[in-house]
PDB file of N, CA and C in Angstrom:
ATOM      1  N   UNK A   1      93.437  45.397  76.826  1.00  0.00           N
ATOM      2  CA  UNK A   1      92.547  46.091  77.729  1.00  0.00           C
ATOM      3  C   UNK A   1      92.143  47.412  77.076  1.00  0.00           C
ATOM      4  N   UNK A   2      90.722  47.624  76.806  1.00  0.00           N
ATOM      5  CA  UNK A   2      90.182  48.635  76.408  1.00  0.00           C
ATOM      6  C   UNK A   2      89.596  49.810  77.512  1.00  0.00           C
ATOM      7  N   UNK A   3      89.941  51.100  77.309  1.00  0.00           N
ATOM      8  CA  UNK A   3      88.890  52.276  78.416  1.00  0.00           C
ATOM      9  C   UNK A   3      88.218  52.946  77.736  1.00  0.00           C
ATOM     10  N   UNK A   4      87.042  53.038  78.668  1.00  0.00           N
ATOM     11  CA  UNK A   4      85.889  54.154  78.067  1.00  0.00           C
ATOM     12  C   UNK A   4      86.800  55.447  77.837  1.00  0.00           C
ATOM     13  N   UNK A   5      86.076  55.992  76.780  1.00  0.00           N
ATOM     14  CA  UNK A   5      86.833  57.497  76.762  1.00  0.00           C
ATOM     15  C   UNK A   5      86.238  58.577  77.616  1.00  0.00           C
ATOM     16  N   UNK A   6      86.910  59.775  78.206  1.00  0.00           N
ATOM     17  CA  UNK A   6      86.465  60.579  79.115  1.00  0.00           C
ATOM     18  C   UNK A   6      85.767  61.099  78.861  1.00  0.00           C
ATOM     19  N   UNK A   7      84.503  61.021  79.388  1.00  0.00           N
ATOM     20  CA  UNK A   7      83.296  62.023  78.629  1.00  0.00           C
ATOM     21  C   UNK A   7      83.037  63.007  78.902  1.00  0.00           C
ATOM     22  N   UNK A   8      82.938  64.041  77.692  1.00  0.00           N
ATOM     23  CA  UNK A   8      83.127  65.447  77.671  1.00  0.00           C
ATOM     24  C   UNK A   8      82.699  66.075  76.805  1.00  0.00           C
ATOM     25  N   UNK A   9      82.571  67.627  77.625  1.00  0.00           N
ATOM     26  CA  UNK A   9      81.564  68.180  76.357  1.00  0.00           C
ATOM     27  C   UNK A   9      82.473  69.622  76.445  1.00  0.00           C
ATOM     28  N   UNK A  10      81.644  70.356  74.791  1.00  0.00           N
ATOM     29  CA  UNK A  10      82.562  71.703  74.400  1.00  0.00           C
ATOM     30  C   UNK A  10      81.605  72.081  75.379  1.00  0.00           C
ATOM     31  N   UNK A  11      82.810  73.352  75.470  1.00  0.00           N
ATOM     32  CA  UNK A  11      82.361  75.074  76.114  1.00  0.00           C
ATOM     33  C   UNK A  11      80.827  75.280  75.565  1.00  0.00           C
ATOM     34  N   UNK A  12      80.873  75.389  74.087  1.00  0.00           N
ATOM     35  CA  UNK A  12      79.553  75.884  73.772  1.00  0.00           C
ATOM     36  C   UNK A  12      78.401  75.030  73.992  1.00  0.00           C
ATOM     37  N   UNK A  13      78.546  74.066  74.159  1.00  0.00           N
ATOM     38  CA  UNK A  13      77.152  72.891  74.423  1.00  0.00           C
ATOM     39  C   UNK A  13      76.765  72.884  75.834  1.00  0.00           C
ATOM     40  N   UNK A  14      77.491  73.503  77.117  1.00  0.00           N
ATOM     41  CA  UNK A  14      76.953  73.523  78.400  1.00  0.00           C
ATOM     42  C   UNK A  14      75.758  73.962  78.583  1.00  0.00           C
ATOM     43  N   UNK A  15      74.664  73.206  79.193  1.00  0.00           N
ATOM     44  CA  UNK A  15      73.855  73.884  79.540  1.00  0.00           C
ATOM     45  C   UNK A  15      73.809  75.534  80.012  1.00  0.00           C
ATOM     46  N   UNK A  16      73.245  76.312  80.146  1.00  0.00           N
ATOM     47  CA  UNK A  16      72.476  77.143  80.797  1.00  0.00           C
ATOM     48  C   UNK A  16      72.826  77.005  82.628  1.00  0.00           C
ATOM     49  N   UNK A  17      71.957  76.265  82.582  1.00  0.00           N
ATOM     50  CA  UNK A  17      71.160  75.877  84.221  1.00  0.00           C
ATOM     51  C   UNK A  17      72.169  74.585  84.900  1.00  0.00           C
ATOM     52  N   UNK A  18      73.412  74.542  84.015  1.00  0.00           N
ATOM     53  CA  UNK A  18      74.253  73.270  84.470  1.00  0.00           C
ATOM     54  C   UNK A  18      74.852  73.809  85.370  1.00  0.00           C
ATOM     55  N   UNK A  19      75.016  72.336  86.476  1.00  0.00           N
ATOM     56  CA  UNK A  19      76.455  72.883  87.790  1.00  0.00           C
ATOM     57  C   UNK A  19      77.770  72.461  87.300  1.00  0.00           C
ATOM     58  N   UNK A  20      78.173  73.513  87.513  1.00  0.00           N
ATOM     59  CA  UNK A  20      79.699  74.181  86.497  1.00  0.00           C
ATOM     60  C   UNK A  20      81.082  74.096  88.164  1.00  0.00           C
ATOM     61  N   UNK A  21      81.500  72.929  87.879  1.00  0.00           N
ATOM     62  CA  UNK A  21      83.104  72.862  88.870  1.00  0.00           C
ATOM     63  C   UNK A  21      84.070  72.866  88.830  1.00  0.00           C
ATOM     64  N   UNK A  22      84.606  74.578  88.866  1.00  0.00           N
ATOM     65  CA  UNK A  22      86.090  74.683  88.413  1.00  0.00           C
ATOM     66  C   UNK A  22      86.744  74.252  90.346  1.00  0.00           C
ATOM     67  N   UNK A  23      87.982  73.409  88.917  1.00  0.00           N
ATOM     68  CA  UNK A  23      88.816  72.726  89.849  1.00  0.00           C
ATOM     69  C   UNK A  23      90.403  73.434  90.232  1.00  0.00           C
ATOM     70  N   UNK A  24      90.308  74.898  89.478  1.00  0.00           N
ATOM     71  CA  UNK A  24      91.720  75.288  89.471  1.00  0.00           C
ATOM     72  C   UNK A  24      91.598  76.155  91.206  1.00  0.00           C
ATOM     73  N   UNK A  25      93.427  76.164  91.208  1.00  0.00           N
ATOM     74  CA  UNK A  25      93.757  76.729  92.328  1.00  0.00           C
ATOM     75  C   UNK A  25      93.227  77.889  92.559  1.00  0.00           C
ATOM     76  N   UNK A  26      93.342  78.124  93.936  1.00  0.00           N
ATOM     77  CA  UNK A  26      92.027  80.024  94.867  1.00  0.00           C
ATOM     78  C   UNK A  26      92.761  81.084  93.702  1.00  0.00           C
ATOM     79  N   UNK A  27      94.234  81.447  93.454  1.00  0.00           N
ATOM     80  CA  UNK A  27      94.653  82.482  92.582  1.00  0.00           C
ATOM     81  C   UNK A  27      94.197  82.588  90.755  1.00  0.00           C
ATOM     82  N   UNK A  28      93.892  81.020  90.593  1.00  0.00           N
ATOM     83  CA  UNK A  28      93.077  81.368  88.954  1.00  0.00           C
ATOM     84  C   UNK A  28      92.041  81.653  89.385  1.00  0.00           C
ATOM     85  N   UNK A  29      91.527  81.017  90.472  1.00  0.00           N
ATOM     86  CA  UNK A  29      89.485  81.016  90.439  1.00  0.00           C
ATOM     87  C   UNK A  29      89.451  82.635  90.497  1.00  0.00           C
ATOM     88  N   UNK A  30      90.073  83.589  91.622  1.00  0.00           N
ATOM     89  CA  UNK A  30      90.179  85.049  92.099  1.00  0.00           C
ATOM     90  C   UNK A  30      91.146  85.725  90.521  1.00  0.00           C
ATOM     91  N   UNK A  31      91.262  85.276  89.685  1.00  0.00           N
ATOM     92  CA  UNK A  31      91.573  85.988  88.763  1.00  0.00           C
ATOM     93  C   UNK A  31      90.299  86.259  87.667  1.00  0.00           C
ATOM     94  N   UNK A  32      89.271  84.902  87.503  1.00  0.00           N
ATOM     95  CA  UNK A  32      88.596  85.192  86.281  1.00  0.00           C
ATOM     96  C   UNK A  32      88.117  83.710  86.460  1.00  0.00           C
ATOM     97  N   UNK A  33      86.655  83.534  86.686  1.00  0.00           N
ATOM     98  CA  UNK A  33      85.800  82.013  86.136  1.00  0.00           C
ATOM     99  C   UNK A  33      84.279  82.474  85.700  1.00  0.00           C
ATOM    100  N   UNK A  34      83.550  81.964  85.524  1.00  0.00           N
ATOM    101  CA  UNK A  34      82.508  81.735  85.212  1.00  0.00           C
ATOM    102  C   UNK A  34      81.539  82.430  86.545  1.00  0.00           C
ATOM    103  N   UNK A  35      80.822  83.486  85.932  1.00  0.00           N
ATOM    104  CA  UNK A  35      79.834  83.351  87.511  1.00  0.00           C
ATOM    105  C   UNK A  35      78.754  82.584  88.369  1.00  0.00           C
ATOM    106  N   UNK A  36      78.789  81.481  87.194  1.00  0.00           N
ATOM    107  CA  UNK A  36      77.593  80.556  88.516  1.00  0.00           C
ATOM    108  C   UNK A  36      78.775  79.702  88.535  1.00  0.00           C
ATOM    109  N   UNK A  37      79.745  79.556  88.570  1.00  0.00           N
ATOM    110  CA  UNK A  37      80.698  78.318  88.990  1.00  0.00           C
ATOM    111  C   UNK A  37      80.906  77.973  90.173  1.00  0.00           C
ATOM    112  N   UNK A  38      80.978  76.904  91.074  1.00  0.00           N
ATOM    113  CA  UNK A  38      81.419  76.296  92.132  1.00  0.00           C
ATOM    114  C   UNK A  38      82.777  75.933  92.344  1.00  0.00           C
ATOM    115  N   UNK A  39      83.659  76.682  93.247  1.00  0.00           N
ATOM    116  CA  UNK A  39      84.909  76.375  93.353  1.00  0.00           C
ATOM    117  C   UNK A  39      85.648  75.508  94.458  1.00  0.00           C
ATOM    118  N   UNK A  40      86.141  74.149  93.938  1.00  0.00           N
ATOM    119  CA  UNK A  40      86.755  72.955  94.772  1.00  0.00           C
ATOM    120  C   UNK A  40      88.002  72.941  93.975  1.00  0.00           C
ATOM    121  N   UNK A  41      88.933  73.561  94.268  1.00  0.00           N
ATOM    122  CA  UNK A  41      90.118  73.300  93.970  1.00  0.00           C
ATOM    123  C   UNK A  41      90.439  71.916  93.772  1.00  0.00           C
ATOM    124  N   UNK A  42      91.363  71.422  92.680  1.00  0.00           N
ATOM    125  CA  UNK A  42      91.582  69.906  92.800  1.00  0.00           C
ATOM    126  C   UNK A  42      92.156  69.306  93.412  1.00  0.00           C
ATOM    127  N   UNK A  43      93.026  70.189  94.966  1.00  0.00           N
ATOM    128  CA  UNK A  43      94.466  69.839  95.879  1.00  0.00           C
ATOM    129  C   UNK A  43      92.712  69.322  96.667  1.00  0.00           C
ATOM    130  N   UNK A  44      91.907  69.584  97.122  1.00  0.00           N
ATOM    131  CA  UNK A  44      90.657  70.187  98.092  1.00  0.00           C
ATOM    132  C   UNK A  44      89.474  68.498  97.122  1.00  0.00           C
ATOM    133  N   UNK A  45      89.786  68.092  96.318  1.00  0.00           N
ATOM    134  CA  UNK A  45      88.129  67.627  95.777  1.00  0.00           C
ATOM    135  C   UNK A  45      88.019  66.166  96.858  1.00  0.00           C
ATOM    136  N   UNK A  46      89.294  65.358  96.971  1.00  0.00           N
ATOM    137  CA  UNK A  46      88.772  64.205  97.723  1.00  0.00           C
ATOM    138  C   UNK A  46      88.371  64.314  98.944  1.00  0.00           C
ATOM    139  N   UNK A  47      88.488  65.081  99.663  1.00  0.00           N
ATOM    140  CA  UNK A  47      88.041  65.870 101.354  1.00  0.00           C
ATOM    141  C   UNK A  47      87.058  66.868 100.929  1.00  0.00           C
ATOM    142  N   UNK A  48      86.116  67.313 100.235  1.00  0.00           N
ATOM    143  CA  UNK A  48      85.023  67.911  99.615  1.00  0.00           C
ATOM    144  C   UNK A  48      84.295  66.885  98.701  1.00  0.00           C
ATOM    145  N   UNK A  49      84.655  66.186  97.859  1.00  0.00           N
ATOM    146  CA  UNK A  49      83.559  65.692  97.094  1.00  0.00           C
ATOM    147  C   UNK A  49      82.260  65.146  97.313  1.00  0.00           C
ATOM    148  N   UNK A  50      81.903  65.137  98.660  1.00  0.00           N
ATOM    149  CA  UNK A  50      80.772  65.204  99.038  1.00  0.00           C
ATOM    150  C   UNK A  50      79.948  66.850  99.186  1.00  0.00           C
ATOM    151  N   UNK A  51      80.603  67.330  98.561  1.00  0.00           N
ATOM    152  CA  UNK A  51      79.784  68.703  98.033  1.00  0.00           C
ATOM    153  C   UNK A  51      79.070  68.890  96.654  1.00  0.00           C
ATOM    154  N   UNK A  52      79.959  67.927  96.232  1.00  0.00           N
ATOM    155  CA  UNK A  52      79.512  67.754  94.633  1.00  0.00           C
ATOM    156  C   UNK A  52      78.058  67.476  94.635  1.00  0.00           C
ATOM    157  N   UNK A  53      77.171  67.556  93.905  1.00  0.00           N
ATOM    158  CA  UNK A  53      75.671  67.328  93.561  1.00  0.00           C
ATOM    159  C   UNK A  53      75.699  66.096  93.222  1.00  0.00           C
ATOM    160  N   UNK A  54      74.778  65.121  93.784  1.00  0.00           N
ATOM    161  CA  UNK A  54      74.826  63.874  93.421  1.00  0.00           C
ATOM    162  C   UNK A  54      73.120  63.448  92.339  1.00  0.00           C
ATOM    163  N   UNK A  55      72.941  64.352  92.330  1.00  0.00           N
ATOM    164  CA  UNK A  55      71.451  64.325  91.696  1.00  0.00           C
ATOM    165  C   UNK A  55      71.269  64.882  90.584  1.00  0.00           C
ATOM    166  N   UNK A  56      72.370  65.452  89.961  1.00  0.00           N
ATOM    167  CA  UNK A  56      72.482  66.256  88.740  1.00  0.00           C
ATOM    168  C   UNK A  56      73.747  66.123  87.717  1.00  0.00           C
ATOM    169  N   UNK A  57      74.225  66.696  86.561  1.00  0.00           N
ATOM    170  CA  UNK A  57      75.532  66.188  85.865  1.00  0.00           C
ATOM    171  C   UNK A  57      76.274  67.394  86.059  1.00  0.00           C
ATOM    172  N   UNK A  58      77.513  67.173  86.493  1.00  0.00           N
ATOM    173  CA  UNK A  58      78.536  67.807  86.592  1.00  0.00           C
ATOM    174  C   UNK A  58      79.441  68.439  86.160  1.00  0.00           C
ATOM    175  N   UNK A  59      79.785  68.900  85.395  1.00  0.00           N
ATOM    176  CA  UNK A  59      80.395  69.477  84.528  1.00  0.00           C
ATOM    177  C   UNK A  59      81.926  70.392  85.162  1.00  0.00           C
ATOM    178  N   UNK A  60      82.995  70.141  84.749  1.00  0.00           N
ATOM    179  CA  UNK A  60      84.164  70.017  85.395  1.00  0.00           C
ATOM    180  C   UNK A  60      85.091  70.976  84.672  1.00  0.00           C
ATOM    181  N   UNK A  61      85.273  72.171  84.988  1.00  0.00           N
ATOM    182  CA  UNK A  61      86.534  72.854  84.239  1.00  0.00           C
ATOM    183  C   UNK A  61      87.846  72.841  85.064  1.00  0.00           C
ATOM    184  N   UNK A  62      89.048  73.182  84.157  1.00  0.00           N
ATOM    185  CA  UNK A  62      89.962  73.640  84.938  1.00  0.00           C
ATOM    186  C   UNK A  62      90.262  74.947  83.602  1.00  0.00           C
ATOM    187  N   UNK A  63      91.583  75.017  83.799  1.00  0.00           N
ATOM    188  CA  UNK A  63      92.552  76.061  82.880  1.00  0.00           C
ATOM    189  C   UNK A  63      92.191  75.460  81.484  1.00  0.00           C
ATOM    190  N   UNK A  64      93.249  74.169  80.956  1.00  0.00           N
ATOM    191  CA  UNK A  64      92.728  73.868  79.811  1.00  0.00           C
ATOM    192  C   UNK A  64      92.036  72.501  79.383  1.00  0.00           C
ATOM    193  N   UNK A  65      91.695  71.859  80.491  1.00  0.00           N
ATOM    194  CA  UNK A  65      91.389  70.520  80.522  1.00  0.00           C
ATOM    195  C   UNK A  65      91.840  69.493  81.382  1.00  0.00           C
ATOM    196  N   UNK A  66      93.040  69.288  81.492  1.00  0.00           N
ATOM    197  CA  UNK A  66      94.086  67.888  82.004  1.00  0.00           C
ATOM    198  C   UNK A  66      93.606  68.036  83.487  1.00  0.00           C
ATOM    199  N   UNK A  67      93.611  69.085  84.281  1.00  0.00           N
ATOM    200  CA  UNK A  67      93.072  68.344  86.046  1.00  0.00           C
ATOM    201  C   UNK A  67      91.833  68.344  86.282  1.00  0.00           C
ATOM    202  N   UNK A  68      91.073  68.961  84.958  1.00  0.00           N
ATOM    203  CA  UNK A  68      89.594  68.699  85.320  1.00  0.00           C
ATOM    204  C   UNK A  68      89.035  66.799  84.838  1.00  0.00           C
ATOM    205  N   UNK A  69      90.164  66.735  83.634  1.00  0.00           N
ATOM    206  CA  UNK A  69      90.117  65.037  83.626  1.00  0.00           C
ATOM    207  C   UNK A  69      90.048  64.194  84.547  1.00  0.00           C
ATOM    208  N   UNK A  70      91.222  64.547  85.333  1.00  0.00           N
ATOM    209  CA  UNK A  70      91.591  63.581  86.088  1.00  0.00           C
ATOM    210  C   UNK A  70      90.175  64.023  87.257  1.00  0.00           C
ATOM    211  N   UNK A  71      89.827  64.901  87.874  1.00  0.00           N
ATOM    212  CA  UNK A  71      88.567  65.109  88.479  1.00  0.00           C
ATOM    213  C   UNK A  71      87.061  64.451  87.862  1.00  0.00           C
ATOM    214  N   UNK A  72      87.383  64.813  86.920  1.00  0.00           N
ATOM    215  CA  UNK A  72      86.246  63.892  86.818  1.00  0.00           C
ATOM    216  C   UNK A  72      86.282  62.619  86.734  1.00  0.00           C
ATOM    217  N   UNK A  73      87.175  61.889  86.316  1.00  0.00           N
ATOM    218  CA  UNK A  73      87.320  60.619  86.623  1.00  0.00           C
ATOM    219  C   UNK A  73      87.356  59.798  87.736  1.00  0.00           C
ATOM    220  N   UNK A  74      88.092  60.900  88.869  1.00  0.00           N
ATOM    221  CA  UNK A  74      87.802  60.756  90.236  1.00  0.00           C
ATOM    222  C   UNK A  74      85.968  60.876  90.954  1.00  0.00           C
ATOM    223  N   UNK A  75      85.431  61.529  90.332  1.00  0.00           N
ATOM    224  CA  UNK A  75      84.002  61.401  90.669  1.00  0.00           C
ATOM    225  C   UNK A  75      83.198  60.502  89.887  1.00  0.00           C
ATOM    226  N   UNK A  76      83.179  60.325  88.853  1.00  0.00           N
ATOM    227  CA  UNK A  76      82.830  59.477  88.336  1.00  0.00           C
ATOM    228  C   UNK A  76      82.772  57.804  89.160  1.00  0.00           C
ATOM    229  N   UNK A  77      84.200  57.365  89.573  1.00  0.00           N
ATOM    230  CA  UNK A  77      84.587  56.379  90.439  1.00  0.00           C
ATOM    231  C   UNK A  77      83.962  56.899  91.700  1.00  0.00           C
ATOM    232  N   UNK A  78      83.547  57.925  91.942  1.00  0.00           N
ATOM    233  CA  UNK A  78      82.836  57.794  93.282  1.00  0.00           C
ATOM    234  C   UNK A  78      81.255  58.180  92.817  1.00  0.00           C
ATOM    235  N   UNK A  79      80.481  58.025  91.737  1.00  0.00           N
ATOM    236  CA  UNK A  79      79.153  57.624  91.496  1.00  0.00           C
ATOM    237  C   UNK A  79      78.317  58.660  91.481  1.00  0.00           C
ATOM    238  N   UNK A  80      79.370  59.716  90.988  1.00  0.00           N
ATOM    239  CA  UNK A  80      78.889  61.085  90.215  1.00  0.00           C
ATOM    240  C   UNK A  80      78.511  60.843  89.075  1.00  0.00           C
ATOM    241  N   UNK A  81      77.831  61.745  88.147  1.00  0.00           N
ATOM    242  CA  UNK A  81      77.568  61.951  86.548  1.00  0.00           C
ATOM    243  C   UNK A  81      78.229  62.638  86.593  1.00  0.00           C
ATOM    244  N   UNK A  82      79.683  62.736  86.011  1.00  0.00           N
ATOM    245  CA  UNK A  82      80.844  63.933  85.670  1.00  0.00           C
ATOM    246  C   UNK A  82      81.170  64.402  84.767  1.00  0.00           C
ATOM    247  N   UNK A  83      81.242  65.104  83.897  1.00  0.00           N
ATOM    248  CA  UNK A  83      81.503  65.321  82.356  1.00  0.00           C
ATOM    249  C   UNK A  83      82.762  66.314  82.751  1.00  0.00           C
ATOM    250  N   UNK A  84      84.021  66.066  81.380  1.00  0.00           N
ATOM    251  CA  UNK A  84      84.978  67.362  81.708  1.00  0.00           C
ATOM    252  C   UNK A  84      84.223  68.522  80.604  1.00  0.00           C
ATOM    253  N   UNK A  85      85.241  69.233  80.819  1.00  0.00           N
ATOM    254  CA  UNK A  85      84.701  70.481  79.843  1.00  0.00           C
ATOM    255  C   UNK A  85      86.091  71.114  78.975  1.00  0.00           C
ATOM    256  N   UNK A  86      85.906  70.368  77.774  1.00  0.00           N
ATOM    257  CA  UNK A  86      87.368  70.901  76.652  1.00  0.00           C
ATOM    258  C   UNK A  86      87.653  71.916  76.699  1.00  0.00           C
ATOM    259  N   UNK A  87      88.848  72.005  76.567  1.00  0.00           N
ATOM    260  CA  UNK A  87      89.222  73.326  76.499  1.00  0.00           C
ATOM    261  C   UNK A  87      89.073  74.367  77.914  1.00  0.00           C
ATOM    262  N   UNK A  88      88.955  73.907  78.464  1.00  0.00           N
ATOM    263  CA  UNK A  88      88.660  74.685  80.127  1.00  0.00           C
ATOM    264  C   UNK A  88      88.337  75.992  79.978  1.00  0.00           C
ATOM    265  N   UNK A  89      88.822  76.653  80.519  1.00  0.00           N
ATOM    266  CA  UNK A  89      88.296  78.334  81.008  1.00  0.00           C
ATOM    267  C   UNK A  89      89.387  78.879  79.996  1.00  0.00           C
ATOM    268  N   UNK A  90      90.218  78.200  79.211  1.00  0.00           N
ATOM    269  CA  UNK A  90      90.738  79.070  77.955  1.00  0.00           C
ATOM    270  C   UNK A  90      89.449  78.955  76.310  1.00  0.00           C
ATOM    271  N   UNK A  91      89.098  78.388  76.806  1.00  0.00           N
ATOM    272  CA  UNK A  91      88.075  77.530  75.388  1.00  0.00           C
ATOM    273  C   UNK A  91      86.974  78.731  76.003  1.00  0.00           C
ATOM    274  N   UNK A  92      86.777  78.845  77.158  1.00  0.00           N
ATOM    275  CA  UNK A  92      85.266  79.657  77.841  1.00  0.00           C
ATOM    276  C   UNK A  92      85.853  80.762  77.235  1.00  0.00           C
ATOM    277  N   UNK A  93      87.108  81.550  77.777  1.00  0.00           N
ATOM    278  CA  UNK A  93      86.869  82.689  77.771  1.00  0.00           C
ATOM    279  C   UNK A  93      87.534  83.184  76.501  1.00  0.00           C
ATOM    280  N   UNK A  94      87.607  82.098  75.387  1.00  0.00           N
ATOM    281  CA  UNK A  94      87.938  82.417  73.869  1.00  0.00           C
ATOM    282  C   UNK A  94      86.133  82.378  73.034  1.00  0.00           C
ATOM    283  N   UNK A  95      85.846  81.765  73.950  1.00  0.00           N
ATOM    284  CA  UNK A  95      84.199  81.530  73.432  1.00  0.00           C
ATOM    285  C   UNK A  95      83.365  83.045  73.370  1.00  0.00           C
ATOM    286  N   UNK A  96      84.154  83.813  74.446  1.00  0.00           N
ATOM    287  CA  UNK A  96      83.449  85.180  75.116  1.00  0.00           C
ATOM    288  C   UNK A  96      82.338  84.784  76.021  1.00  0.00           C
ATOM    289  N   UNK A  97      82.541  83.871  76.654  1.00  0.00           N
ATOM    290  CA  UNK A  97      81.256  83.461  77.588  1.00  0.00           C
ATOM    291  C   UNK A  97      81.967  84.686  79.164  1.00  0.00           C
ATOM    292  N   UNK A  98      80.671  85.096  79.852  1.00  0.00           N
ATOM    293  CA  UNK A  98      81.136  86.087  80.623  1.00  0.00           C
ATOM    294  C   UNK A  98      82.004  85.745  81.274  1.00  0.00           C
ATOM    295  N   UNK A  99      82.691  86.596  82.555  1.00  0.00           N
ATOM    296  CA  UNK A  99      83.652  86.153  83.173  1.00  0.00           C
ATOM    297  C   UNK A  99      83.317  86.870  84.876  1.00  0.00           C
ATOM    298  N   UNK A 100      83.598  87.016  85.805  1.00  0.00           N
ATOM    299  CA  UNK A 100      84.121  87.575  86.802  1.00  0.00           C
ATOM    300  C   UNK A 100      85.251  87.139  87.730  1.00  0.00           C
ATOM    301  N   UNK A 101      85.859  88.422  88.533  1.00  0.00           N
ATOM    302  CA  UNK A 101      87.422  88.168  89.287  1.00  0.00           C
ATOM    303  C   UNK A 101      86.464  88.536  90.398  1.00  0.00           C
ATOM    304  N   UNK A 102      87.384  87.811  91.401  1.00  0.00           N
ATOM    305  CA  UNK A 102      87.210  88.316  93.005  1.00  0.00           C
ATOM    306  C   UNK A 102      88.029  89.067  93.871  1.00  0.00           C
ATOM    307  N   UNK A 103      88.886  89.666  92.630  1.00  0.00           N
ATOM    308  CA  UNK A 103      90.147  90.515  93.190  1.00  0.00           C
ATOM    309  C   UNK A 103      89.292  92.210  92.695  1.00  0.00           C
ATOM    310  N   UNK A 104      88.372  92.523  92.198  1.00  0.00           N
ATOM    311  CA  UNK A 104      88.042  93.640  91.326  1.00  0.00           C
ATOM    312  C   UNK A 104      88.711  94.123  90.062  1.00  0.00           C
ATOM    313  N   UNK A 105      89.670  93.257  89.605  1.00  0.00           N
ATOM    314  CA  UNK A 105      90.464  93.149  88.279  1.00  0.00           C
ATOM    315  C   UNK A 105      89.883  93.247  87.318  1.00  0.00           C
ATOM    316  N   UNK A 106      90.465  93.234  85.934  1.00  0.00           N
ATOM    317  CA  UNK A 106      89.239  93.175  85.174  1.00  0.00           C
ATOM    318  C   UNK A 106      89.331  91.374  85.391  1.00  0.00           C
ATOM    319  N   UNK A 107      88.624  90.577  84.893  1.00  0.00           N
ATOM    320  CA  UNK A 107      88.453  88.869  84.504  1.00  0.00           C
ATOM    321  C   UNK A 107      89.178  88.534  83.530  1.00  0.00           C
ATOM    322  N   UNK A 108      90.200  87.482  84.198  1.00  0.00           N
ATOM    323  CA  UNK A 108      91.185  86.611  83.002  1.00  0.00           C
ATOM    324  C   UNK A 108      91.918  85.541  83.286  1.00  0.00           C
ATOM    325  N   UNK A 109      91.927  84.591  82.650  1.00  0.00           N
ATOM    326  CA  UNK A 109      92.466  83.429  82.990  1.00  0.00           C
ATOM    327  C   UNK A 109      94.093  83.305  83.069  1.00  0.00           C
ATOM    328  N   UNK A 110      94.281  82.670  84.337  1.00  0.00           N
ATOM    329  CA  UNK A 110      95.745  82.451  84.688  1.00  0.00           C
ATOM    330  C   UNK A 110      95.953  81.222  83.958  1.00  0.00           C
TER     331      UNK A 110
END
């Protein structure tokens, strides 16, 4: 038995204008994410994933990858376009891509 591999793209190849879904818990998101990011925790995505955009590709962070996998694989099976995103919000914010906190901290990944 063969599986597709998880399809995914680097930090640096994200669109611009892409919808960006970090999946980490309220205390990483309030420490430091991305500012156009959409936050669905991954305890929160199967009782939300009808928030997800169904008309556009998805693009999935967590911390360093592994629960944004499994999220996207979970949408995917529910008839999303899901892509993960390598390296998560450690790959982003080694990239220097901006950041903001919702605590007034400076921005940084838990």
């Amino acid at each position: 038995m063969s599986f597709a591999p998880m399809p995914s793209i680097d930090v640096t190849a994200l669109p611009a204008d892409g919808f960006l879904l970090d999946v980490r818990e309220s205390d990483e998101w309030q420490a430091g994410h991305a500012p156009a990011a959409t936050h669905i925790a991954m305890s929160e995505i199967t009782a939300r994933h009808a928030e997800v955009p169904t008309d556009s590709r998805v693009h999935v962070i967590c911390k360093a990858g592994g629960r944004s996998a499994q999220v996207t694989q979970f949408l995917i099976d529910q008839g999303v376009d899901a892509v993960n995103v390598d390296g998560g919000m450690l790959a982003w914010q080694a990239c220097g891509h901006p950041m903001v906190s919702e605590n007034g901290t400076a921005a940084g990944v838990l």
